[in-house]
C-alpha atoms as a PDB file:
ATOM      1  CA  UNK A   1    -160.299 163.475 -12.613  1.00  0.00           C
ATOM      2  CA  UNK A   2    -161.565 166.898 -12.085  1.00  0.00           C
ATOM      3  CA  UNK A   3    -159.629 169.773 -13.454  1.00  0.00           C
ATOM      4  CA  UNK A   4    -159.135 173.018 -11.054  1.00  0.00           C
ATOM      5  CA  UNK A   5    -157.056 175.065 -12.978  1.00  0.00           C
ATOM      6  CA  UNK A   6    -157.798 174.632 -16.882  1.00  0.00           C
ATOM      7  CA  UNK A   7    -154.738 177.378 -17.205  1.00  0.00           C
ATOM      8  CA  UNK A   8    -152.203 175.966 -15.376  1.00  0.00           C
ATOM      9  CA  UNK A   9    -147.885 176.126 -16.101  1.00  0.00           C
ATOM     10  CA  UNK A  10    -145.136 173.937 -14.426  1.00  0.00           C
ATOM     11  CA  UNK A  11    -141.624 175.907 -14.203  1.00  0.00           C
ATOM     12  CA  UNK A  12    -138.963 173.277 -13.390  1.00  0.00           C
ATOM     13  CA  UNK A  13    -135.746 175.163 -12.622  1.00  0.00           C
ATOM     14  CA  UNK A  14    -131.901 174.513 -12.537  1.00  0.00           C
ATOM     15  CA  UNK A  15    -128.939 175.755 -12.490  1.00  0.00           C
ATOM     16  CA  UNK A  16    -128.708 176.311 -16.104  1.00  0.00           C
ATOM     17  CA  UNK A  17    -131.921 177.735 -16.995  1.00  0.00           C
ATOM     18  CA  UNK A  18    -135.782 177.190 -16.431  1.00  0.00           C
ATOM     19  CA  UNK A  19    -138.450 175.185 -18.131  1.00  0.00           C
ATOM     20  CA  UNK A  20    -141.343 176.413 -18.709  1.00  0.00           C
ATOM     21  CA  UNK A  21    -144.821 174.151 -19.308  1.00  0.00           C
ATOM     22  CA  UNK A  22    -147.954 176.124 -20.017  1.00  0.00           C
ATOM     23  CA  UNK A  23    -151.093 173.744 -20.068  1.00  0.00           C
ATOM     24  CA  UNK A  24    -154.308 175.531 -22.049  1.00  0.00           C
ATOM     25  CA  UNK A  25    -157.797 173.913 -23.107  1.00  0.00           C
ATOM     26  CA  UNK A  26    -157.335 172.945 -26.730  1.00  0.00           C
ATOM     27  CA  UNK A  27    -159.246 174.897 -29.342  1.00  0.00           C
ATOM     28  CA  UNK A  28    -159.665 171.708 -31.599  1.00  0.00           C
ATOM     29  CA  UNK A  29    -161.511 169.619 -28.913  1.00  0.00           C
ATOM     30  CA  UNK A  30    -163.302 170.015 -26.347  1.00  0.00           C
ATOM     31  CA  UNK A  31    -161.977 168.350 -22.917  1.00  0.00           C
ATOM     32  CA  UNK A  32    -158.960 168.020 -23.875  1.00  0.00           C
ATOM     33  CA  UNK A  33    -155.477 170.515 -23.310  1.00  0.00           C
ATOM     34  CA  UNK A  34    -152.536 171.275 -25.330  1.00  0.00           C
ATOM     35  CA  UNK A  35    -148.927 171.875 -23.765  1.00  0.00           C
ATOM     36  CA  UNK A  36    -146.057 174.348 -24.769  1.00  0.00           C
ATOM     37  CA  UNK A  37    -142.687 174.287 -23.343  1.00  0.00           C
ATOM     38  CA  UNK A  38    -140.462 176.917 -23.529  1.00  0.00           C
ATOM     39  CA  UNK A  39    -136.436 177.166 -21.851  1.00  0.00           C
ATOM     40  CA  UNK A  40    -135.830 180.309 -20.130  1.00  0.00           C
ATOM     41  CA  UNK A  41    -131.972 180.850 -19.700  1.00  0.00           C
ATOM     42  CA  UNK A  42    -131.318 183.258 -16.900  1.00  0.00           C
ATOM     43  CA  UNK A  43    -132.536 185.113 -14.271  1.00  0.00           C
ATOM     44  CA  UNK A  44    -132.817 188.630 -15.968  1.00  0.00           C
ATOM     45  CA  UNK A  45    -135.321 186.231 -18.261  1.00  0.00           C
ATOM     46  CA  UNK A  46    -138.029 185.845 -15.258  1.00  0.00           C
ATOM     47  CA  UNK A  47    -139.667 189.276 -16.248  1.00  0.00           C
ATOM     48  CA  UNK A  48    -140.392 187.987 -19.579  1.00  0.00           C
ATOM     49  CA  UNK A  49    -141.244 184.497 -18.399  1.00  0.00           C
ATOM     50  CA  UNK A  50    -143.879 186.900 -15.946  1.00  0.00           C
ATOM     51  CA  UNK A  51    -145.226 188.452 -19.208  1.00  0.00           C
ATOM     52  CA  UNK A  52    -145.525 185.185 -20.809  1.00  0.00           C
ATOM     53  CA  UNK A  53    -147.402 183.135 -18.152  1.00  0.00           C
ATOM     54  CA  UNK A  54    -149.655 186.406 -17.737  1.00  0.00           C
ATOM     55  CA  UNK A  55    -150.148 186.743 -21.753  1.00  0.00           C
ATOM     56  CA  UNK A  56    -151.079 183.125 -21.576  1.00  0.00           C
ATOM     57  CA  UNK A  57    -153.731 183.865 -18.608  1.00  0.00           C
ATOM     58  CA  UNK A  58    -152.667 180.982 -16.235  1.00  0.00           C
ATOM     59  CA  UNK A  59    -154.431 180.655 -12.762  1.00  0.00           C
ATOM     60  CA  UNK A  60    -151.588 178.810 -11.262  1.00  0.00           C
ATOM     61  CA  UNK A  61    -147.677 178.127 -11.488  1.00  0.00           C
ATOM     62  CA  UNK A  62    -145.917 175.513 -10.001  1.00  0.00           C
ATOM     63  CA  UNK A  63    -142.219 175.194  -9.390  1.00  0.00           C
ATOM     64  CA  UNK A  64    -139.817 172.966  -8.413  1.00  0.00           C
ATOM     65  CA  UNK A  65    -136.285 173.717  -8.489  1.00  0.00           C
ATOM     66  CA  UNK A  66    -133.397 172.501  -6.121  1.00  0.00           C
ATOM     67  CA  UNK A  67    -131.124 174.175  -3.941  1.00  0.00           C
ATOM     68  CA  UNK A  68    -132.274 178.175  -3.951  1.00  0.00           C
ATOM     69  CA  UNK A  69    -132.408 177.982  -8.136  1.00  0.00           C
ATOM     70  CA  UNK A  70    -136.151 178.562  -7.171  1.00  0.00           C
ATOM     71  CA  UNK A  71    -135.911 182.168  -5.414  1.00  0.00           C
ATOM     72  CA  UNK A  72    -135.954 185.123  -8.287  1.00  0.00           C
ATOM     73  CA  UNK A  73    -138.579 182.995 -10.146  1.00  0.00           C
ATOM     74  CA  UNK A  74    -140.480 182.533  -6.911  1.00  0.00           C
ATOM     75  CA  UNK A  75    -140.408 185.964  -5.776  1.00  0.00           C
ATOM     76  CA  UNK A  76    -141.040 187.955  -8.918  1.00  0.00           C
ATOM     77  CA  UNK A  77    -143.710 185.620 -10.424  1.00  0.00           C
ATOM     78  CA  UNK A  78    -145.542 185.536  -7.292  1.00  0.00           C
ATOM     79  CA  UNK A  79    -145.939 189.350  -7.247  1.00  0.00           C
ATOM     80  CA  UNK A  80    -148.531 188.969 -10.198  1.00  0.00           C
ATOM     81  CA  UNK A  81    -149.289 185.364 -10.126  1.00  0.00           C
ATOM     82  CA  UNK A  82    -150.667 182.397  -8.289  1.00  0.00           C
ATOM     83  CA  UNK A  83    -147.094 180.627  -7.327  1.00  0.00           C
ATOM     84  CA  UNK A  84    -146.714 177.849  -5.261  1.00  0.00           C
ATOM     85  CA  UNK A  85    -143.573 175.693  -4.586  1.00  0.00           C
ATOM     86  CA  UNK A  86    -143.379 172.226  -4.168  1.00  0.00           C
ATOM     87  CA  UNK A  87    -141.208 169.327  -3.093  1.00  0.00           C
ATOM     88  CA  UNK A  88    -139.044 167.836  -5.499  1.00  0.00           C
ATOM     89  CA  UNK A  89    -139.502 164.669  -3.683  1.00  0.00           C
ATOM     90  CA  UNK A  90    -143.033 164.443  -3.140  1.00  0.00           C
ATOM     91  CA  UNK A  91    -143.503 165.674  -7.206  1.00  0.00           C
ATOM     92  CA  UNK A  92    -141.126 162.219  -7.811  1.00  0.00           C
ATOM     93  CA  UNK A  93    -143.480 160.370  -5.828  1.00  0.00           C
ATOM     94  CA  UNK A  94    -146.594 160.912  -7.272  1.00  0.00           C
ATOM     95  CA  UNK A  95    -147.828 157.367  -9.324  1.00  0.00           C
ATOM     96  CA  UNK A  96    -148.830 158.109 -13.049  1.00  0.00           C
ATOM     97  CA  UNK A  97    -145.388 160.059 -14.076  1.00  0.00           C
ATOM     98  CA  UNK A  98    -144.560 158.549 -17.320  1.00  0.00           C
ATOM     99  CA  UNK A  99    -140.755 158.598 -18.781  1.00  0.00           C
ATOM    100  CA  UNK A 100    -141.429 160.676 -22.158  1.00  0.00           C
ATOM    101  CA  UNK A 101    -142.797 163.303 -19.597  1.00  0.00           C
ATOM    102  CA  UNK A 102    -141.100 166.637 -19.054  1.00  0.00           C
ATOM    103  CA  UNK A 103    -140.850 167.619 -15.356  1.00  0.00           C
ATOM    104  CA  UNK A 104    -142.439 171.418 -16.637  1.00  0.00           C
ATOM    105  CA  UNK A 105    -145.108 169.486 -18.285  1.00  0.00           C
ATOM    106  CA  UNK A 106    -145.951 166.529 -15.491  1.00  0.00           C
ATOM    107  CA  UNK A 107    -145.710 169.985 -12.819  1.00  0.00           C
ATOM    108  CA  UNK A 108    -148.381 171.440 -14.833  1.00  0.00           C
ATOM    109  CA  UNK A 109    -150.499 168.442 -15.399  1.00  0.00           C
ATOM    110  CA  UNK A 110    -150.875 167.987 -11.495  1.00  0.00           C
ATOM    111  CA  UNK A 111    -151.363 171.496 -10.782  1.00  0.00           C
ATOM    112  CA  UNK A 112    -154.429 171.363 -13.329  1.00  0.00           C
ATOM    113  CA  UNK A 113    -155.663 168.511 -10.981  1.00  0.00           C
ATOM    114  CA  UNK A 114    -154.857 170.062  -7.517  1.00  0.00           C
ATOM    115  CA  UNK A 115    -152.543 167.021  -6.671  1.00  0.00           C
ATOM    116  CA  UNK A 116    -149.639 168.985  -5.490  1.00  0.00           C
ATOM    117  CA  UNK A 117    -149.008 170.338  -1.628  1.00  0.00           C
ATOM    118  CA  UNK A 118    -147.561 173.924  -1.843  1.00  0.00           C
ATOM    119  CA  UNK A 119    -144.449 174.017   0.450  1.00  0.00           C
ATOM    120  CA  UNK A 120    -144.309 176.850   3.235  1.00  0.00           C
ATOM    121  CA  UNK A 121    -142.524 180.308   2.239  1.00  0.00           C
ATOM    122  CA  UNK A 122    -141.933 182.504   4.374  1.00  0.00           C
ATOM    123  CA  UNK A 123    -142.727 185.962   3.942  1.00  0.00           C
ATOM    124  CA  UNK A 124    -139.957 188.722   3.092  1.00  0.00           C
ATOM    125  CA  UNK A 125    -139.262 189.595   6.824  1.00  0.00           C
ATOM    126  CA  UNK A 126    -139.018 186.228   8.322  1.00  0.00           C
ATOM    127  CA  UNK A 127    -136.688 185.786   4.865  1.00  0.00           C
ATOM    128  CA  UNK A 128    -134.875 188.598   5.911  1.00  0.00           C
ATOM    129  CA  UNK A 129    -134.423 187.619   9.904  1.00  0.00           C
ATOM    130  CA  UNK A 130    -134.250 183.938   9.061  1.00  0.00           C
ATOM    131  CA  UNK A 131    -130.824 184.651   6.626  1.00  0.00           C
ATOM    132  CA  UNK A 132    -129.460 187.206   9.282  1.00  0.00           C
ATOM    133  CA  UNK A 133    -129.751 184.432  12.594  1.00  0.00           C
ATOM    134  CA  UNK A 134    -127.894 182.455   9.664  1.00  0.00           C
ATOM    135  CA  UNK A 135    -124.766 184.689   9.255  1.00  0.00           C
ATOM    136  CA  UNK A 136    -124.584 185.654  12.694  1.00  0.00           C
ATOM    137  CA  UNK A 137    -124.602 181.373  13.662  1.00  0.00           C
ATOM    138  CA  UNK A 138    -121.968 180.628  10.936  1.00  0.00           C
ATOM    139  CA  UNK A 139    -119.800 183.745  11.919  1.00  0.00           C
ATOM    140  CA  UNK A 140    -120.232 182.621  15.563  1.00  0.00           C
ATOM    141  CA  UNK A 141    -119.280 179.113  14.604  1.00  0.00           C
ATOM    142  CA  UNK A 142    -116.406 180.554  12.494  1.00  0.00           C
ATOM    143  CA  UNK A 143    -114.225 181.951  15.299  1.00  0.00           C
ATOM    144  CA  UNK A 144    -114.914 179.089  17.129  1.00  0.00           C
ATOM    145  CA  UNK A 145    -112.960 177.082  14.234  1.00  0.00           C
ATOM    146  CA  UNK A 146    -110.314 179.711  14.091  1.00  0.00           C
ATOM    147  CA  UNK A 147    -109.403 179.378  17.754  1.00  0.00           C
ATOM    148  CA  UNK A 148    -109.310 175.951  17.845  1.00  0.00           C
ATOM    149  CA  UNK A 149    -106.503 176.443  14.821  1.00  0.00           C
ATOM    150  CA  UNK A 150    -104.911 178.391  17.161  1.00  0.00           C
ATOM    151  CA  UNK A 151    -104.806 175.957  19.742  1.00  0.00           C
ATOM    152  CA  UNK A 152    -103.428 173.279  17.823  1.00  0.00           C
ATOM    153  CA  UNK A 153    -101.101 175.700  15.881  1.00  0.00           C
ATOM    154  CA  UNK A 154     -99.242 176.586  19.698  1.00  0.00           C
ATOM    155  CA  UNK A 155     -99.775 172.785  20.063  1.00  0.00           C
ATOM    156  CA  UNK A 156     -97.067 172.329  17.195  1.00  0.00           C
ATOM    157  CA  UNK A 157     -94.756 174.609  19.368  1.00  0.00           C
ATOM    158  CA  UNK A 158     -95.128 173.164  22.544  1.00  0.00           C
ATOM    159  CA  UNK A 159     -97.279 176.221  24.088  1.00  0.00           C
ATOM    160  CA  UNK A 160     -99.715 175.343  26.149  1.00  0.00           C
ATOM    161  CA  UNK A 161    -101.842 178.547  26.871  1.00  0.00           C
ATOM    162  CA  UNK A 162    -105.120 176.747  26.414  1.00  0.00           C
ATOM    163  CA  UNK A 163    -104.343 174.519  29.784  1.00  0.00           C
ATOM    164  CA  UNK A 164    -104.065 177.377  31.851  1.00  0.00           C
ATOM    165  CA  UNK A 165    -106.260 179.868  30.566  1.00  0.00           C
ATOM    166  CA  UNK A 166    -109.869 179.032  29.643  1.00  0.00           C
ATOM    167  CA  UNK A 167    -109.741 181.610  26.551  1.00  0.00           C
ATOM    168  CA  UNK A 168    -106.894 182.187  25.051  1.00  0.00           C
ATOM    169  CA  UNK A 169    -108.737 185.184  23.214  1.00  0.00           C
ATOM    170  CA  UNK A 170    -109.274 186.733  25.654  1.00  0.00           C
ATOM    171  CA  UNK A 171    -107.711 189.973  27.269  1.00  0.00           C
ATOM    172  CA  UNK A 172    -104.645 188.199  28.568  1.00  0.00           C
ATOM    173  CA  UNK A 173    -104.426 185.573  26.211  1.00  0.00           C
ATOM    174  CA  UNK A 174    -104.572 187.871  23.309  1.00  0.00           C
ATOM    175  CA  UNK A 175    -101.808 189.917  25.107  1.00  0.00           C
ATOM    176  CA  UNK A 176     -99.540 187.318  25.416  1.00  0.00           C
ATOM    177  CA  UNK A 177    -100.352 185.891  21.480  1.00  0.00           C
ATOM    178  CA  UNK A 178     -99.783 189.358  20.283  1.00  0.00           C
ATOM    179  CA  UNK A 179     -96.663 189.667  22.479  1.00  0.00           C
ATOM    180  CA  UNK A 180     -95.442 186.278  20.918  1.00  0.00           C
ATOM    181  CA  UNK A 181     -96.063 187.789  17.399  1.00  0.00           C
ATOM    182  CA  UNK A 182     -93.762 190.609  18.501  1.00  0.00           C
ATOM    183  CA  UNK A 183     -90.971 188.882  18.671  1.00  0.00           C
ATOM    184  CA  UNK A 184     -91.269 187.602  22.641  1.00  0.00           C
ATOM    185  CA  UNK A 185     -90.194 184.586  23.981  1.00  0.00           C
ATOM    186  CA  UNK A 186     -89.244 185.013  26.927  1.00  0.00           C
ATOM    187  CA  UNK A 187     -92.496 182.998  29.476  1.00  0.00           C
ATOM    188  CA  UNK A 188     -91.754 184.839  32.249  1.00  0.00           C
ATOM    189  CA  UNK A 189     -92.257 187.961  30.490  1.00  0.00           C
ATOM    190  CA  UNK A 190     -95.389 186.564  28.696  1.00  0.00           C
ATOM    191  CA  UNK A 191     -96.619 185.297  32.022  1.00  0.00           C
ATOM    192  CA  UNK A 192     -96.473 188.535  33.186  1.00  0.00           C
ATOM    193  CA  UNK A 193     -99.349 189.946  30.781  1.00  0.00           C
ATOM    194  CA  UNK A 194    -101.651 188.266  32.847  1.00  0.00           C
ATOM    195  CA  UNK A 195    -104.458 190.074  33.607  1.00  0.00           C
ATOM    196  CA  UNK A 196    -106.903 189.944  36.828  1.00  0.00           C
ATOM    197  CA  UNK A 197    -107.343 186.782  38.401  1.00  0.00           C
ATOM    198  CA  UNK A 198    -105.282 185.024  35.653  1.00  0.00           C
ATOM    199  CA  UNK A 199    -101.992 186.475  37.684  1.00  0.00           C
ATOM    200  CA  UNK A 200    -102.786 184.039  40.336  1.00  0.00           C
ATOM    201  CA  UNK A 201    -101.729 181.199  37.842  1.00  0.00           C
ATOM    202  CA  UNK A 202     -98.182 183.015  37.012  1.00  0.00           C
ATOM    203  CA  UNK A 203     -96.242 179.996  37.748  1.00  0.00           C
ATOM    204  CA  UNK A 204     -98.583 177.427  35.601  1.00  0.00           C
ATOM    205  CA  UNK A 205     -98.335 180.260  32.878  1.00  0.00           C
ATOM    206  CA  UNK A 206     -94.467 180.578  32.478  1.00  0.00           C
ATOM    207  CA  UNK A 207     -94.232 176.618  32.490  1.00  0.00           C
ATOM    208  CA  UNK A 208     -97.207 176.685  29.464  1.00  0.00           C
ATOM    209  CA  UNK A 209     -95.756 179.345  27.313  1.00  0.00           C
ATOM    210  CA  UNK A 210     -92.521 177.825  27.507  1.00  0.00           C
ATOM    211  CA  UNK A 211     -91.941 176.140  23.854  1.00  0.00           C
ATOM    212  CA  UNK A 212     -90.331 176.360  20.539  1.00  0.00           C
ATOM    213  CA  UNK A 213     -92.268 179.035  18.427  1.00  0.00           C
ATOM    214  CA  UNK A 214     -90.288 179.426  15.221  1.00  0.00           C
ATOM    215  CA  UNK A 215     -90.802 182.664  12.687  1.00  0.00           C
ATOM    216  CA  UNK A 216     -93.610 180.337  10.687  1.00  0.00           C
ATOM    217  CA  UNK A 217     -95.393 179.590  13.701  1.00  0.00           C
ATOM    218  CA  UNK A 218     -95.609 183.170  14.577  1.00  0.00           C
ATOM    219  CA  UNK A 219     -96.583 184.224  11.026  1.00  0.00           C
ATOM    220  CA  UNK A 220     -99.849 182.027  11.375  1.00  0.00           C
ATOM    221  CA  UNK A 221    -100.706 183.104  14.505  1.00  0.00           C
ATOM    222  CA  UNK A 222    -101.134 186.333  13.041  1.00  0.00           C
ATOM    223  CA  UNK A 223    -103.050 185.150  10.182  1.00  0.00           C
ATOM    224  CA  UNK A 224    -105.252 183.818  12.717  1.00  0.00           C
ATOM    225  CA  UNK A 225    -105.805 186.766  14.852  1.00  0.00           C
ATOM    226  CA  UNK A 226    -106.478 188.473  12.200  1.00  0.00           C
ATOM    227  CA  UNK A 227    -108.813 186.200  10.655  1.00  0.00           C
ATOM    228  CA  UNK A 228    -110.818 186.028  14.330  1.00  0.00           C
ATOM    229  CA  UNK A 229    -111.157 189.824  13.974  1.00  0.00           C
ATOM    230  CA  UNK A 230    -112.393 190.171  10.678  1.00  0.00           C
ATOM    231  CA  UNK A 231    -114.994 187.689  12.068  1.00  0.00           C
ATOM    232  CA  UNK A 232    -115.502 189.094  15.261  1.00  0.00           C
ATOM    233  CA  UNK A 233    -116.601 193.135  13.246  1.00  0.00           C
ATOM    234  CA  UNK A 234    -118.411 191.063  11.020  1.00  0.00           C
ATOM    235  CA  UNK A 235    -120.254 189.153  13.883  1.00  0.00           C
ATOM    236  CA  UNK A 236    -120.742 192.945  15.617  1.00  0.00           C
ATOM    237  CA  UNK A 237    -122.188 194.296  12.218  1.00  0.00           C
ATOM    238  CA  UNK A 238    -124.568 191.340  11.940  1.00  0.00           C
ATOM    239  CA  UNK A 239    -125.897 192.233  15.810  1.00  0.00           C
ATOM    240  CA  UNK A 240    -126.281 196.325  14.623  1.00  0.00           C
ATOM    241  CA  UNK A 241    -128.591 195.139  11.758  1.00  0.00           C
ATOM    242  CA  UNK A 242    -130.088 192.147  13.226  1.00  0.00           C
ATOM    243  CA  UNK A 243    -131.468 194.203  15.969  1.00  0.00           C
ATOM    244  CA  UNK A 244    -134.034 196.810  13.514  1.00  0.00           C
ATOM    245  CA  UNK A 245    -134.595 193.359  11.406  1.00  0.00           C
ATOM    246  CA  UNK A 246    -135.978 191.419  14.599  1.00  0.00           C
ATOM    247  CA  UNK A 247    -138.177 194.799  15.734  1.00  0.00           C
ATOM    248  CA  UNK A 248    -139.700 194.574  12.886  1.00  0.00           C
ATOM    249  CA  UNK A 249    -140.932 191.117  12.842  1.00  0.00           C
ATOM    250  CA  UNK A 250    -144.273 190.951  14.177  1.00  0.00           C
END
């Protein structure tokens, strides 16, 4: 099998630290190669691992790693070095792996051979807009999951705000919450919050806010309001920054 990279290293990578393969010609005899395999413990280690692979003139690294164990390596070898990263399962799949094989040293052996696929990486800012659309989806989804807590918090007390009024975050749904909070129980007086076209529903709204909300009850709607607005100026810092980010994407 022809050889394409007679300097090539396999970094496998977890959690714990990094292995290292680097695969040379041997000096003894000809045709054949010689294998070193070093552990690398942390990340502040990837600089020297850089000056090793580099010392050792390799013309390609391969890495696998799971989870995102693979990103400082990836990004600070690659700024010297020819890095790609493959598939954990497609490395696996590959017939010939034998059992007294390292995963550094069977990464470098099919690098030397061309037999592995280099997986797509984005470049830094589709990284960067790619982890911001991320945030803003799981903040998004987040007060989504607090006001359904809310709902079947006022559930527990017999409140039915969400029947009448489509959002119960909104303006007059977070009027009468933080009225409730206060200390109010009277419905017809939290009815009476209503706002705009909401007012028209005054009647369905004192029958729906009439319940039993004890001192607890109130202490977690609280919680939860102001869990929703630490999300909600989160979600609003996200946009601010997200905005330059996505100009900037070609």
């Amino acid at each position: 099998m022809d050889v394409l990279h007679e300097r090539c290293a396999g970094v496998d990578i977890s959690k714990k630290d990094a292995k290292a393969c680097v695969r040379t010609p041997s000096t003894k005899r000809r045709g054949s190669f010689t294998t070193e395999t070093t552990t690398w413990g942390s990340t502040n280690a990837v600089l020297a691992l850089r000056g090793h692979l580099l010392a050792a003139q390799v013309t390609l690294v391969v890495i696998e790693a799971t989870s995102d164990y693979w990103k400082p390596f990836y990004y600070l070898l690659a700024d010297e070095l020819n890095v790609i990263l493959v598939n954990a399962r497609q490395v696996m799949n590959l017939p010939g792996r034998k059992t007294d094989v390292s995963d550094a040293a069977w990464l470098a052996q099919l690098g030397a051979h061309g037999l592995v696929r280099a997986s797509f990486v984005p470049p830094q800012p589709v990284r960067e807009l790619r982890d911001l659309t991320r945030a803003r989806t799981q903040l998004t989804r987040e007060r989504g999951q607090i006001v359904q807590r809310l709902e079947k918090l006022l559930e527990d007390t017999g409140i039915k705000l969400a029947a009448v009024a489509s959002d119960i975050m909104g303006v007059s749904g977070r009027a009468m919450l933080e009225a409730l909070v206060s200390g109010e129980r009277e419905p017809q007086t939290l009815a009476e919050l209503a706002k705009r076209k909401l007012r028209n529903k005054i009647p369905e709204l004192t029958e729906a806010l009439t319940g039993r909300l004890r001192d607890h009850h109130a202490f977690l709607v609280r919680l939860h309001l102001d869990h929703y607005d630490q999300a909600r100026q989160a979600r609003l810092a996200a946009d601010r920054f997200h905005g330059p980010v996505r100009r900037r994407y070609p």
